[in-house]
N, C-alpha and C. Protein backbone atom coordinates (compact mmCIF):
# COMPACT_ATOMS: atom_id res chain seq x y z
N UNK A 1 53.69 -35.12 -9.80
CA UNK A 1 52.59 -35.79 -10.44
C UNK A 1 51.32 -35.66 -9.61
N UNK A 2 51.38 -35.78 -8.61
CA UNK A 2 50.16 -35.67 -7.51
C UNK A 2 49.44 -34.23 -7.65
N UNK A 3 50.36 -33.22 -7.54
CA UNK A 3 50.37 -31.60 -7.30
C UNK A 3 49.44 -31.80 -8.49
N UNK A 4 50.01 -31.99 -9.69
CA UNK A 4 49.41 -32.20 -11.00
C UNK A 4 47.91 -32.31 -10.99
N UNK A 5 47.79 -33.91 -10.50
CA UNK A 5 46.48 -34.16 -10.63
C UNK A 5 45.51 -33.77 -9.95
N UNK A 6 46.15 -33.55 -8.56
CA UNK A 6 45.17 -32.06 -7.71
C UNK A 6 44.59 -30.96 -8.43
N UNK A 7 45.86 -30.53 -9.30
CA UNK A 7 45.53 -29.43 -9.49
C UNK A 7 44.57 -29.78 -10.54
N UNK A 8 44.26 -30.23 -11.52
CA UNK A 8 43.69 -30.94 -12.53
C UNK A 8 42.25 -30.86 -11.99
N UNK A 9 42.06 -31.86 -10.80
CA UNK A 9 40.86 -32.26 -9.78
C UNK A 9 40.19 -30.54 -9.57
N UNK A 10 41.29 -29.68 -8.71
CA UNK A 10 40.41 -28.56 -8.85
C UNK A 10 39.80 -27.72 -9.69
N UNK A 11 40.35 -27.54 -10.53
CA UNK A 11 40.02 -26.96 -12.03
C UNK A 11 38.84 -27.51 -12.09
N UNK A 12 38.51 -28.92 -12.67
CA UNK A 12 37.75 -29.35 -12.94
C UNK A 12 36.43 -29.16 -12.47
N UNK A 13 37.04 -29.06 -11.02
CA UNK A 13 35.36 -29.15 -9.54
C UNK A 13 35.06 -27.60 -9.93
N UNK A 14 36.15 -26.44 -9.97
CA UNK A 14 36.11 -24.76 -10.50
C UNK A 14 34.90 -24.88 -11.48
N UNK A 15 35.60 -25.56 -12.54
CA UNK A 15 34.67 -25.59 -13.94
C UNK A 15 33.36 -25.69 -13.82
N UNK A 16 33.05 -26.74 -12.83
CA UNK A 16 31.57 -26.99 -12.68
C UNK A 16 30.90 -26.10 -11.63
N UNK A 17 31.49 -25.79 -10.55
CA UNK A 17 31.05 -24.82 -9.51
C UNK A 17 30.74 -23.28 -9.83
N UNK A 18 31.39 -22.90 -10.73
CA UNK A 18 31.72 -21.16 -11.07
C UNK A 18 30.52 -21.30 -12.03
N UNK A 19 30.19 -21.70 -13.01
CA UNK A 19 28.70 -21.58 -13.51
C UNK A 19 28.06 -21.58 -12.85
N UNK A 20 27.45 -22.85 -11.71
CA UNK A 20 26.35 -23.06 -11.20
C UNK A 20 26.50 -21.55 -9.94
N UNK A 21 27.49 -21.26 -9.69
CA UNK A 21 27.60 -19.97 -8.17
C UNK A 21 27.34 -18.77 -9.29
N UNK A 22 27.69 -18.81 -10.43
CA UNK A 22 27.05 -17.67 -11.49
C UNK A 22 25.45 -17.43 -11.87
N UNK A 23 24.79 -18.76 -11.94
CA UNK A 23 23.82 -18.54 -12.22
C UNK A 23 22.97 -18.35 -10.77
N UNK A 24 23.54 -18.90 -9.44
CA UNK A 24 22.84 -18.57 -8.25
C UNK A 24 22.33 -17.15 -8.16
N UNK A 25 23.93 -17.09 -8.19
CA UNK A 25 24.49 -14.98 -8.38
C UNK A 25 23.01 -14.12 -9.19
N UNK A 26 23.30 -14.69 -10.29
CA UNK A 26 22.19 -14.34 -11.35
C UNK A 26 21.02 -14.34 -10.72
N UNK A 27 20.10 -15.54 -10.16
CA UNK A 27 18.66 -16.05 -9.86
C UNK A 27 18.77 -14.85 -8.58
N UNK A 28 19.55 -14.71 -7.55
CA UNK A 28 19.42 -14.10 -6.62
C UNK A 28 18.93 -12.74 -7.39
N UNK A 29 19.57 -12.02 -8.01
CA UNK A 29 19.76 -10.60 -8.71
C UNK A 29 18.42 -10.46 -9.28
N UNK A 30 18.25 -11.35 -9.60
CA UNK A 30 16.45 -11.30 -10.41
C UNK A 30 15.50 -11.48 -9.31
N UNK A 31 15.89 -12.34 -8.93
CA UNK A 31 14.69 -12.35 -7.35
C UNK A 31 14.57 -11.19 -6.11
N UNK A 32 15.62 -10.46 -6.14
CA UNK A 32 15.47 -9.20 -5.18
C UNK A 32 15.54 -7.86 -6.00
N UNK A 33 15.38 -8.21 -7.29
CA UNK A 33 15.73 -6.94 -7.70
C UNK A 33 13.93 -5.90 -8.27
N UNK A 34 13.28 -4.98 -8.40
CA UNK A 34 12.16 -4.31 -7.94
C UNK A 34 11.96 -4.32 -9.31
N UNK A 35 10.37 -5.25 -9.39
CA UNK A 35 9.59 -4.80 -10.53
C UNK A 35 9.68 -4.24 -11.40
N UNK A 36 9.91 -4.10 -12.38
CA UNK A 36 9.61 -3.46 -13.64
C UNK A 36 8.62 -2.28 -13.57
N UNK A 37 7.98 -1.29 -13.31
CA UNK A 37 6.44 -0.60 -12.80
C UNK A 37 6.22 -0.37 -14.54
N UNK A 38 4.88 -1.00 -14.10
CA UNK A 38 4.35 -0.66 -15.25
C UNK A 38 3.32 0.77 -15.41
N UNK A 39 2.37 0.52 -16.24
CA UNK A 39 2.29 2.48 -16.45
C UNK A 39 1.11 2.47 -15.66
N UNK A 40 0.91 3.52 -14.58
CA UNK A 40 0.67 3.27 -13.25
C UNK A 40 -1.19 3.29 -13.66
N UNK A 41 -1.08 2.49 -12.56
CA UNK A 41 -2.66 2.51 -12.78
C UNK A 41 -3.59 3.90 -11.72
N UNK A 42 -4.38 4.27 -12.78
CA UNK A 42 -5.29 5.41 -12.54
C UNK A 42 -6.47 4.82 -11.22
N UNK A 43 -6.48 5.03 -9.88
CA UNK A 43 -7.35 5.21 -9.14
C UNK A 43 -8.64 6.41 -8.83
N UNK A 44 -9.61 6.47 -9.91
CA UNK A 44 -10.50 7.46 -9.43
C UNK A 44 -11.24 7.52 -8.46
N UNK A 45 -11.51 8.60 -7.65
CA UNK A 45 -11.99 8.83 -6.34
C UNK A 45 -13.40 10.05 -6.21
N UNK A 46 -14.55 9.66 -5.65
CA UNK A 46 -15.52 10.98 -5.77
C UNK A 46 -15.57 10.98 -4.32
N UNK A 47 -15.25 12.54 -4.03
CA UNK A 47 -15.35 13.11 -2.53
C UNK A 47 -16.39 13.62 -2.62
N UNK A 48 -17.18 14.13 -3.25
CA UNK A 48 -18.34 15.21 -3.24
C UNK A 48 -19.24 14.78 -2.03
N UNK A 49 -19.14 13.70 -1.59
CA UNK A 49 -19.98 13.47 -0.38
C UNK A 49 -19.34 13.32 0.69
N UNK A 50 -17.83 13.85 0.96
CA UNK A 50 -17.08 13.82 2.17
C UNK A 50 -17.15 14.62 2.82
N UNK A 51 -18.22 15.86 2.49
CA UNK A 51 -18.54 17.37 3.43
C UNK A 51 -17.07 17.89 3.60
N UNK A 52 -17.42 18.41 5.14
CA UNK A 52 -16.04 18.78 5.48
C UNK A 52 -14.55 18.94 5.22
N UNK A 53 -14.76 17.37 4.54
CA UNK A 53 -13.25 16.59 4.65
C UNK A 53 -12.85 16.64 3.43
N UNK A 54 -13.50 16.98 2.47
CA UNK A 54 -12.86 17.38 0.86
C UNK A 54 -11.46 17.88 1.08
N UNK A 55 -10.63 18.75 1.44
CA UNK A 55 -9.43 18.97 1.38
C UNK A 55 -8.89 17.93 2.24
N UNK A 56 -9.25 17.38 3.22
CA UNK A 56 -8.08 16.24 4.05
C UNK A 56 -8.05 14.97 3.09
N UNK A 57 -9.16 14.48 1.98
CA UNK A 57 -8.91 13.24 1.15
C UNK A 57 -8.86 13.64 0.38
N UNK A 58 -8.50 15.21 -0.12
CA UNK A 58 -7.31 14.99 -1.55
C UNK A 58 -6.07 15.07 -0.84
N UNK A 59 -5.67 16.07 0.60
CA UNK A 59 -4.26 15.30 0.58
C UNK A 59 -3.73 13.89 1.25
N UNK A 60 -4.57 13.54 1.86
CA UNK A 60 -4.64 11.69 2.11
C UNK A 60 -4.41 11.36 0.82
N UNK A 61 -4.43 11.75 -0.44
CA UNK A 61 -4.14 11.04 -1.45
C UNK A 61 -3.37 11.11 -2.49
N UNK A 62 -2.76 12.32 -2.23
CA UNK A 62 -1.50 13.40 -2.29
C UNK A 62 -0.60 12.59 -1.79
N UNK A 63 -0.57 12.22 -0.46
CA UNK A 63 0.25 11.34 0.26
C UNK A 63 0.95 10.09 -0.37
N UNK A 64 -0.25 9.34 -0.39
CA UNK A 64 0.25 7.85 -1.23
C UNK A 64 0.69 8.41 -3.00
N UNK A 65 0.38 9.15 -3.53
CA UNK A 65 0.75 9.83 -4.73
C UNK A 65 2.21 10.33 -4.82
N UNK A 66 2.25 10.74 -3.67
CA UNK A 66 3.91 11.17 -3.52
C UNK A 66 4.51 9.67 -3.62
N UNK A 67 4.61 9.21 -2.72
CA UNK A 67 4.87 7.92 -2.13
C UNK A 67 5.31 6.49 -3.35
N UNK A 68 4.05 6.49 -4.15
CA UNK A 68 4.43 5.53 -4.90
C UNK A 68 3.65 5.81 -6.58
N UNK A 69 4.52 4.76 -7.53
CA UNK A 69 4.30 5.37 -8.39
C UNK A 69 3.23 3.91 -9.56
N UNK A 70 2.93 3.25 -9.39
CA UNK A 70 2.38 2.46 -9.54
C UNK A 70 0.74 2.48 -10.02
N UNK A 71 0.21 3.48 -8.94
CA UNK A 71 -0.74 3.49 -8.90
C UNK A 71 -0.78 5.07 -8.10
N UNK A 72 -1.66 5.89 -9.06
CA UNK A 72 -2.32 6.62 -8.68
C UNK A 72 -3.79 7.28 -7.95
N UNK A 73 -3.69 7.91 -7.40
CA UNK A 73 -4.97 8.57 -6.77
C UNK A 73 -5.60 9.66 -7.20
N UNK A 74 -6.93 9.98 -8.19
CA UNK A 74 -6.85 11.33 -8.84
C UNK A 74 -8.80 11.59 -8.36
N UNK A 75 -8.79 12.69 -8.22
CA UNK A 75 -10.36 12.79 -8.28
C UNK A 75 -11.08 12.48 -9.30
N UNK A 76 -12.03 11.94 -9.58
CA UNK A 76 -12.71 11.72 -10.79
C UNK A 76 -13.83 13.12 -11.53
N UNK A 77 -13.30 13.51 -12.63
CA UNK A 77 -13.87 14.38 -12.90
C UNK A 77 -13.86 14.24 -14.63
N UNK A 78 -14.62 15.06 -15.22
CA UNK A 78 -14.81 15.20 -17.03
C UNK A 78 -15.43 13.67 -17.53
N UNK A 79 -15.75 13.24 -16.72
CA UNK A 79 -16.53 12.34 -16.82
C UNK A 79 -16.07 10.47 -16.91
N UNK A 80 -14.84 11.12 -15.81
CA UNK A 80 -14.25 9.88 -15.45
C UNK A 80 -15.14 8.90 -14.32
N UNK A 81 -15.21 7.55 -14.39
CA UNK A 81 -15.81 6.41 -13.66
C UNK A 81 -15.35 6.38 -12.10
N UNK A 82 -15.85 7.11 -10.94
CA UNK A 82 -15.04 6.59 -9.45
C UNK A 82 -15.19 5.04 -9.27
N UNK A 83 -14.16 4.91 -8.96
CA UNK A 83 -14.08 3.47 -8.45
C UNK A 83 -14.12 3.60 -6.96
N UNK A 84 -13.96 4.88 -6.45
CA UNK A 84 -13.59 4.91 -4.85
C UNK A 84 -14.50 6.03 -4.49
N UNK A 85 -15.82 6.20 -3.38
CA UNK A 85 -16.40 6.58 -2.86
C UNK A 85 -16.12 7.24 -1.65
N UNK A 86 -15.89 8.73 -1.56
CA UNK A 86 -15.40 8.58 0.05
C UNK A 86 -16.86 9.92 0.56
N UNK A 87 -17.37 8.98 1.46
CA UNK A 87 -18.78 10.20 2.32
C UNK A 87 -18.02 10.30 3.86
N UNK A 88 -18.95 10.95 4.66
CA UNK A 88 -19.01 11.73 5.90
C UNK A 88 -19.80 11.17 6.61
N UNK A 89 -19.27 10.50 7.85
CA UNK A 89 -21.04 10.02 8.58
C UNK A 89 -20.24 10.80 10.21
N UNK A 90 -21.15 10.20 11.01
CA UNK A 90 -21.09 10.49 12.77
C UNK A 90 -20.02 9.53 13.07
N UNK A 91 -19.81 8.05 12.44
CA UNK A 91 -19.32 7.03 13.18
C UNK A 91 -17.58 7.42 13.22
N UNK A 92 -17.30 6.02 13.46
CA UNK A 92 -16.13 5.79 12.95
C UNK A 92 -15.24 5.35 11.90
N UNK A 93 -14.23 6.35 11.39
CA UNK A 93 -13.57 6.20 10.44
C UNK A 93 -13.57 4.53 9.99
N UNK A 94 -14.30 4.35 8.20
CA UNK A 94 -14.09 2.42 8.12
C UNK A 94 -14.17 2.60 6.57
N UNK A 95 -14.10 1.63 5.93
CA UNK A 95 -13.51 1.42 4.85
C UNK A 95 -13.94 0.29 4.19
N UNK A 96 -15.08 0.10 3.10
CA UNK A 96 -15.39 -0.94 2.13
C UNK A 96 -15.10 -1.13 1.77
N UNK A 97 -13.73 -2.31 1.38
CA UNK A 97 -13.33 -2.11 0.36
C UNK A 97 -13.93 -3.13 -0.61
N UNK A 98 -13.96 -2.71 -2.20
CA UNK A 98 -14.60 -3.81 -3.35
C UNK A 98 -13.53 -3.86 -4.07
N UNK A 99 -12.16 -4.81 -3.65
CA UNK A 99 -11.22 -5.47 -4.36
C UNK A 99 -10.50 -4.08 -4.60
N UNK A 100 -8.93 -4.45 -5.12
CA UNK A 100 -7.98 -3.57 -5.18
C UNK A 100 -8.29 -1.67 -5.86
N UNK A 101 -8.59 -1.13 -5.64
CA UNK A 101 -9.02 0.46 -6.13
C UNK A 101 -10.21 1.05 -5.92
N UNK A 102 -11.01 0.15 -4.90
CA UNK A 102 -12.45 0.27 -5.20
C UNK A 102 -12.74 0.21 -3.88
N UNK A 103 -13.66 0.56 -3.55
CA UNK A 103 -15.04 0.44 -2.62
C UNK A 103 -15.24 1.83 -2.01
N UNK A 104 -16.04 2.31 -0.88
CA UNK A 104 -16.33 3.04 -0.21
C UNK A 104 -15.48 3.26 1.37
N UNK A 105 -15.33 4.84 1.47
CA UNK A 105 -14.54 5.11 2.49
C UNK A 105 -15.22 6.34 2.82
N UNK A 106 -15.30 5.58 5.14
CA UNK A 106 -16.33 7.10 5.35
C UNK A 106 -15.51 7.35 6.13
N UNK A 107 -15.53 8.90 6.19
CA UNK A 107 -14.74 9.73 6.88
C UNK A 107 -15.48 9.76 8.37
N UNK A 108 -15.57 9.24 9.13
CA UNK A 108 -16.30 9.46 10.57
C UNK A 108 -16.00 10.35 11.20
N UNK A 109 -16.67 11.20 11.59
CA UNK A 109 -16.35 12.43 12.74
C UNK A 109 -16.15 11.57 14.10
N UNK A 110 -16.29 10.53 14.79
CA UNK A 110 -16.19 10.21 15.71
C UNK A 110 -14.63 10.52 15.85
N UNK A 111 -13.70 10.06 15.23
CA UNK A 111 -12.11 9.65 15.26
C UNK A 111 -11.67 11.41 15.27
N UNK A 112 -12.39 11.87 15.01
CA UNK A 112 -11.89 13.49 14.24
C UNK A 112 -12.43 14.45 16.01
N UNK A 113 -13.22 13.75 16.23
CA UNK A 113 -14.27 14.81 17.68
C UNK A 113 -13.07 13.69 18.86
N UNK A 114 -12.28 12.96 18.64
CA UNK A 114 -11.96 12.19 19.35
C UNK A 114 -9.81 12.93 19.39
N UNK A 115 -10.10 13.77 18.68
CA UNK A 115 -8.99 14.65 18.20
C UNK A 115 -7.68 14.15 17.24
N UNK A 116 -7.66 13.29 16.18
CA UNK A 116 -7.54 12.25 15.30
C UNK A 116 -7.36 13.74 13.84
N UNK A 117 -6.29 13.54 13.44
CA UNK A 117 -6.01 14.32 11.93
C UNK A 117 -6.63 14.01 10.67
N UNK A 118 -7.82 14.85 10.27
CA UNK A 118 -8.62 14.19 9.12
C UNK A 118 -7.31 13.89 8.13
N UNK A 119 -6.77 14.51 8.06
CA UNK A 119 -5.69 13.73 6.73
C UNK A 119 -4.97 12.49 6.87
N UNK A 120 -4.41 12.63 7.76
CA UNK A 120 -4.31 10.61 8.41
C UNK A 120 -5.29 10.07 8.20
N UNK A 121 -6.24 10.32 8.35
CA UNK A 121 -7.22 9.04 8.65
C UNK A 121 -7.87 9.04 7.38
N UNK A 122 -7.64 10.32 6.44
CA UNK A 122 -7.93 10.00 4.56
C UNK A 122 -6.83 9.14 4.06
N UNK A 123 -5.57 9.24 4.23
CA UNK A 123 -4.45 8.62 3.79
C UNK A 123 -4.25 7.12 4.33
N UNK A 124 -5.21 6.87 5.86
CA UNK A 124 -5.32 5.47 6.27
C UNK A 124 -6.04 4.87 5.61
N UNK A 125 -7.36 5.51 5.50
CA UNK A 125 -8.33 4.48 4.65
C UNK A 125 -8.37 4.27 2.84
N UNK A 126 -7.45 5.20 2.32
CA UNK A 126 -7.15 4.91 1.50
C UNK A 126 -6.15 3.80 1.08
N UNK A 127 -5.08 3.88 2.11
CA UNK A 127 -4.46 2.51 2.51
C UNK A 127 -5.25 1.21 2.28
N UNK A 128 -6.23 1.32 2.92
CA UNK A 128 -7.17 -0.06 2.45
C UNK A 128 -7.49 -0.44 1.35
N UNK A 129 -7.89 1.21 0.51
CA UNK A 129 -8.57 0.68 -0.55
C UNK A 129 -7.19 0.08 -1.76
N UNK A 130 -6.08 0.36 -1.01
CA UNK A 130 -4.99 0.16 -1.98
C UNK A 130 -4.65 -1.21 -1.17
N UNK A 131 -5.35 -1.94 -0.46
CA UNK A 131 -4.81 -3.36 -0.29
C UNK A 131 -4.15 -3.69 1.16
N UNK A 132 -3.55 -2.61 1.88
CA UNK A 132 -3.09 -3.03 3.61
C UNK A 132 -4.19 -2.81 4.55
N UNK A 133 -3.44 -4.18 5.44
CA UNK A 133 -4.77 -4.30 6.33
C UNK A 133 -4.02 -2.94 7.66
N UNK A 134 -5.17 -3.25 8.86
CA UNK A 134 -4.43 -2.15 9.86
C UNK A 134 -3.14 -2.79 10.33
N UNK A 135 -2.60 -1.54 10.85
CA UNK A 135 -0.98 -2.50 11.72
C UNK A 135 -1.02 -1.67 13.05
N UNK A 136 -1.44 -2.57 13.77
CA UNK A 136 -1.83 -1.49 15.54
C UNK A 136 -0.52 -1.74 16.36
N UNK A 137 0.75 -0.84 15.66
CA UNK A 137 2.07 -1.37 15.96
C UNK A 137 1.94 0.21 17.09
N UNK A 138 1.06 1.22 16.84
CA UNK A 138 1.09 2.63 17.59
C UNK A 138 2.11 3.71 17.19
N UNK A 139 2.81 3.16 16.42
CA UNK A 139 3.92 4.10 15.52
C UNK A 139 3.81 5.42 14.29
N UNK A 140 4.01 6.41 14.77
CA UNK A 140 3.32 7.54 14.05
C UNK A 140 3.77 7.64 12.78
N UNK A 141 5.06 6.53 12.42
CA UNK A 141 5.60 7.09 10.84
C UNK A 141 4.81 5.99 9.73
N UNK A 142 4.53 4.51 10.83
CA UNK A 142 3.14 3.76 10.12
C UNK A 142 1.90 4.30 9.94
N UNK A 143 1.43 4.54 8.50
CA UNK A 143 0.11 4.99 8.25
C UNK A 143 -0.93 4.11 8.53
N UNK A 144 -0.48 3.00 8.56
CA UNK A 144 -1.41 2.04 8.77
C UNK A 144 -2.00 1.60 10.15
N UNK A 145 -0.62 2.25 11.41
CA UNK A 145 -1.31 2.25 12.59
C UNK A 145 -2.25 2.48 13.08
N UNK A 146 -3.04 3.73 12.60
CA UNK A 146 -4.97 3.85 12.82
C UNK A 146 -4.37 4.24 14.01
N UNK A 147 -5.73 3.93 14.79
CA UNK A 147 -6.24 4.87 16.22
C UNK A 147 -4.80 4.27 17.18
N UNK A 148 -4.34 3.17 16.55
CA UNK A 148 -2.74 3.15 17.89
C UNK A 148 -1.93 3.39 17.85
N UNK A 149 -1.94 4.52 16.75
CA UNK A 149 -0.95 5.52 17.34
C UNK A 149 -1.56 6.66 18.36
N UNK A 150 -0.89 7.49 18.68
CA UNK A 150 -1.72 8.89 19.44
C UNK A 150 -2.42 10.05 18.38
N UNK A 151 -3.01 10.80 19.06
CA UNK A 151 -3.92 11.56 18.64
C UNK A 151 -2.97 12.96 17.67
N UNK A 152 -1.91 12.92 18.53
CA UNK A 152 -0.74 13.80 18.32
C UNK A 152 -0.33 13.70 16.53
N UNK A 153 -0.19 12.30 16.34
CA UNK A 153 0.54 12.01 14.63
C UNK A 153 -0.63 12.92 13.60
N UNK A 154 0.41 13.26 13.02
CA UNK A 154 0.04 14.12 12.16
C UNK A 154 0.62 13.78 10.36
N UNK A 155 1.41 12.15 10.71
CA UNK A 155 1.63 12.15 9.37
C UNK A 155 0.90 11.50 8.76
N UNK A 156 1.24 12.15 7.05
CA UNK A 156 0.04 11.56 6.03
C UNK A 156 1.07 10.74 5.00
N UNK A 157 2.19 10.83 5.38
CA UNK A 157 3.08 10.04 4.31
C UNK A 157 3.18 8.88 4.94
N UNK A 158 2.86 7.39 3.53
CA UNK A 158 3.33 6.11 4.37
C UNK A 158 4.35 5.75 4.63
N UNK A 159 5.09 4.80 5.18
CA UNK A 159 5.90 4.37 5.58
C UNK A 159 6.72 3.51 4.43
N UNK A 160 7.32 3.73 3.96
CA UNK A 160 8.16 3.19 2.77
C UNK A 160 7.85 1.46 3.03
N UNK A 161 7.75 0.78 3.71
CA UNK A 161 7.47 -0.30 3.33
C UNK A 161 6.00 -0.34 3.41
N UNK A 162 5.21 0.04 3.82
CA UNK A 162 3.60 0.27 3.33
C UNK A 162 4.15 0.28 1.60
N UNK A 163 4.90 1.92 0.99
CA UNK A 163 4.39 2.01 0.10
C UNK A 163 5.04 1.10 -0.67
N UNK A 164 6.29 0.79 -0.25
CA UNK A 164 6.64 -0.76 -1.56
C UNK A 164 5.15 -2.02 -1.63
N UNK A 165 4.28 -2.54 -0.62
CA UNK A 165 3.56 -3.09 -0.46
C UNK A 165 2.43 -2.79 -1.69
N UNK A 166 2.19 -1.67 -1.31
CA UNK A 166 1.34 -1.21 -2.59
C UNK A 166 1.73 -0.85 -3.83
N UNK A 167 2.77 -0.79 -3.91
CA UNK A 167 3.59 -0.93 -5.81
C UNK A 167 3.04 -2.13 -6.07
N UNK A 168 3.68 -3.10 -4.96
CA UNK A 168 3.45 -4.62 -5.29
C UNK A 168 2.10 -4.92 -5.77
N UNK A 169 1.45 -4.83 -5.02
CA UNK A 169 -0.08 -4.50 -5.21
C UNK A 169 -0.28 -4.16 -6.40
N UNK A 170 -0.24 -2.98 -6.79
CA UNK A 170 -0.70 -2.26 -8.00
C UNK A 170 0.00 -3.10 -9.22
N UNK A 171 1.24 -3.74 -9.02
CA UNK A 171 1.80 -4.45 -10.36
C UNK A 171 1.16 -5.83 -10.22
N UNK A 172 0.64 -6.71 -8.80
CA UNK A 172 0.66 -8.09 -9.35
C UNK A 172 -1.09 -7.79 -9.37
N UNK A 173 -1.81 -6.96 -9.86
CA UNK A 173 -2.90 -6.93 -9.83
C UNK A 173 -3.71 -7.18 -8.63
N UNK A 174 -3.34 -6.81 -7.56
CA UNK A 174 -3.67 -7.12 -6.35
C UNK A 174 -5.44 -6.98 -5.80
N UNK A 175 -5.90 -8.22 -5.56
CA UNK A 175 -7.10 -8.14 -5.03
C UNK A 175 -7.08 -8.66 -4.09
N UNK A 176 -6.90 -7.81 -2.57
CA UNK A 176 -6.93 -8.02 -1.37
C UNK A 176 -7.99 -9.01 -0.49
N UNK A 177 -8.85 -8.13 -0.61
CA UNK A 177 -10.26 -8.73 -0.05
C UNK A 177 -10.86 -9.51 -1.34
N UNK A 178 -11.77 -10.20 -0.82
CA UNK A 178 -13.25 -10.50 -1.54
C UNK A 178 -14.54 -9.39 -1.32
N UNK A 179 -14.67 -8.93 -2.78
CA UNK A 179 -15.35 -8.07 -2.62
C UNK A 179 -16.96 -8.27 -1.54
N UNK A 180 -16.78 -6.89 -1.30
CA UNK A 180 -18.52 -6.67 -0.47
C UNK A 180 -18.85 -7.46 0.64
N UNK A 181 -17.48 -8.28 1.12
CA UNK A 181 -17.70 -9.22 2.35
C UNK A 181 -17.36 -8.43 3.47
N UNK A 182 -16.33 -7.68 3.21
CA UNK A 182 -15.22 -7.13 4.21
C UNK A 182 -15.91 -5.80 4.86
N UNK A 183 -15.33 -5.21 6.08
CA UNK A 183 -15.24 -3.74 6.31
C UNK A 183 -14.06 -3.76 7.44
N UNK A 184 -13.25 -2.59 6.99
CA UNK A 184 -12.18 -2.13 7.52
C UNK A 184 -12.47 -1.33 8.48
N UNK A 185 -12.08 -1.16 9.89
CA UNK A 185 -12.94 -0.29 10.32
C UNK A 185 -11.26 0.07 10.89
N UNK A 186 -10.92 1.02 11.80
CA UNK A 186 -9.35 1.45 12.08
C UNK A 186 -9.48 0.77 13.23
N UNK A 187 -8.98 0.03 13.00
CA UNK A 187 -7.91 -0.90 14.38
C UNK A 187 -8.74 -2.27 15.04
N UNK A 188 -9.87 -2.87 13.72
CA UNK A 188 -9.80 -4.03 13.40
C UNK A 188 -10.49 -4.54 12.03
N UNK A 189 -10.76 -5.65 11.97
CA UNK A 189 -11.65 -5.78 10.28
C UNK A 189 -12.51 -6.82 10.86
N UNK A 190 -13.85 -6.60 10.50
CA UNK A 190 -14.84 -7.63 10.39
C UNK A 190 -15.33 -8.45 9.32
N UNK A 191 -16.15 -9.61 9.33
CA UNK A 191 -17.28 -9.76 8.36
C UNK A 191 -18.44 -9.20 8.39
């Protein structure tokens, strides 16, 4: 009779536990499981004023294009709207950004005469305009490391959690900065 009502007792506590550890099961599965991507959003870009560097910021953008699919990087042409500006100055490589897809990015010869891979440093500052700040971790497979890594890195592909960052981005409508306050400059940010 006891065995009985034990057993009875457990069943019962089963009954109520195995739903609620089902629907945990469930909430977990939905909470780690990756976005839905929706149909990727078009980033237009005008280089015509990047001199030199026209081939290193189309493949700086080649890069994140490989990388993720969310959001694209395309030159603006046939009479498409740039949202993204990239010129050529003396300084150092920095980055305006005006909210998620947008602002201005100058290619500085300083970082480049300083022996720095124009395509890194197109694929870094495009990084910005897609929403990550710098990461001065010095690691050559982080794109986002900027000037701390060495002069040596030569990669233009991000770092898989960069580019999950920017899926994210690109799906929750991501507006990083406040526009026209900010400048990114590689390896810190001001007002």
């Amino acid at each position: 009779m006891l065995v009985r009502k034990a057993a009875r007792m457990l069943l019962a506590a089963l009954a109520v536990l195995l739903p609620l550890t089902a629907l945990q099961w469930a909430g977990q599965a939905t909470a780690t499981a990756a976005p839905v991507p929706a149909a990727a959003r078009t980033v237009y870009y005008d280089a015509s004023g990047s001199q030199e560097f026209k081939a290193a910021v189309d493949e700086g953008a080649a890069a994140w294009n490989a990388a993720v699919h969310n959001v694209q990087l395309v030159p603006a042409s046939g009479g498409a709207r740039a949202t993204v500006t990239v010129l050529a100055d003396d300084g150092w490589p920095r980055t305006l950004p005006d909210g998620f897809g947008a602002g201005t990015v100058y290619m500085g010869r300083e970082a480049v005469n300083d022996g720095f891979y124009p395509p890194r440093i197109a694929a870094h500052e495009f990084g910005h305009i897609l929403g990550l700040p710098d990461n001065r971790n010095g690691r050559c497979d982080y794109l986002m490391s900027g000037h701390s890594s060495p002069v040596s890195c030569t990669t233009t592909a991000p770092h898989p959690t960069e580019a999950a960052q920017v899926e994210r981005n690109a799906t929750a409508g991501f507006t990083a900065l406040t526009p026209g306050k900010e400048v990114w400059y590689d390896g810190c940010f001001a007002f």
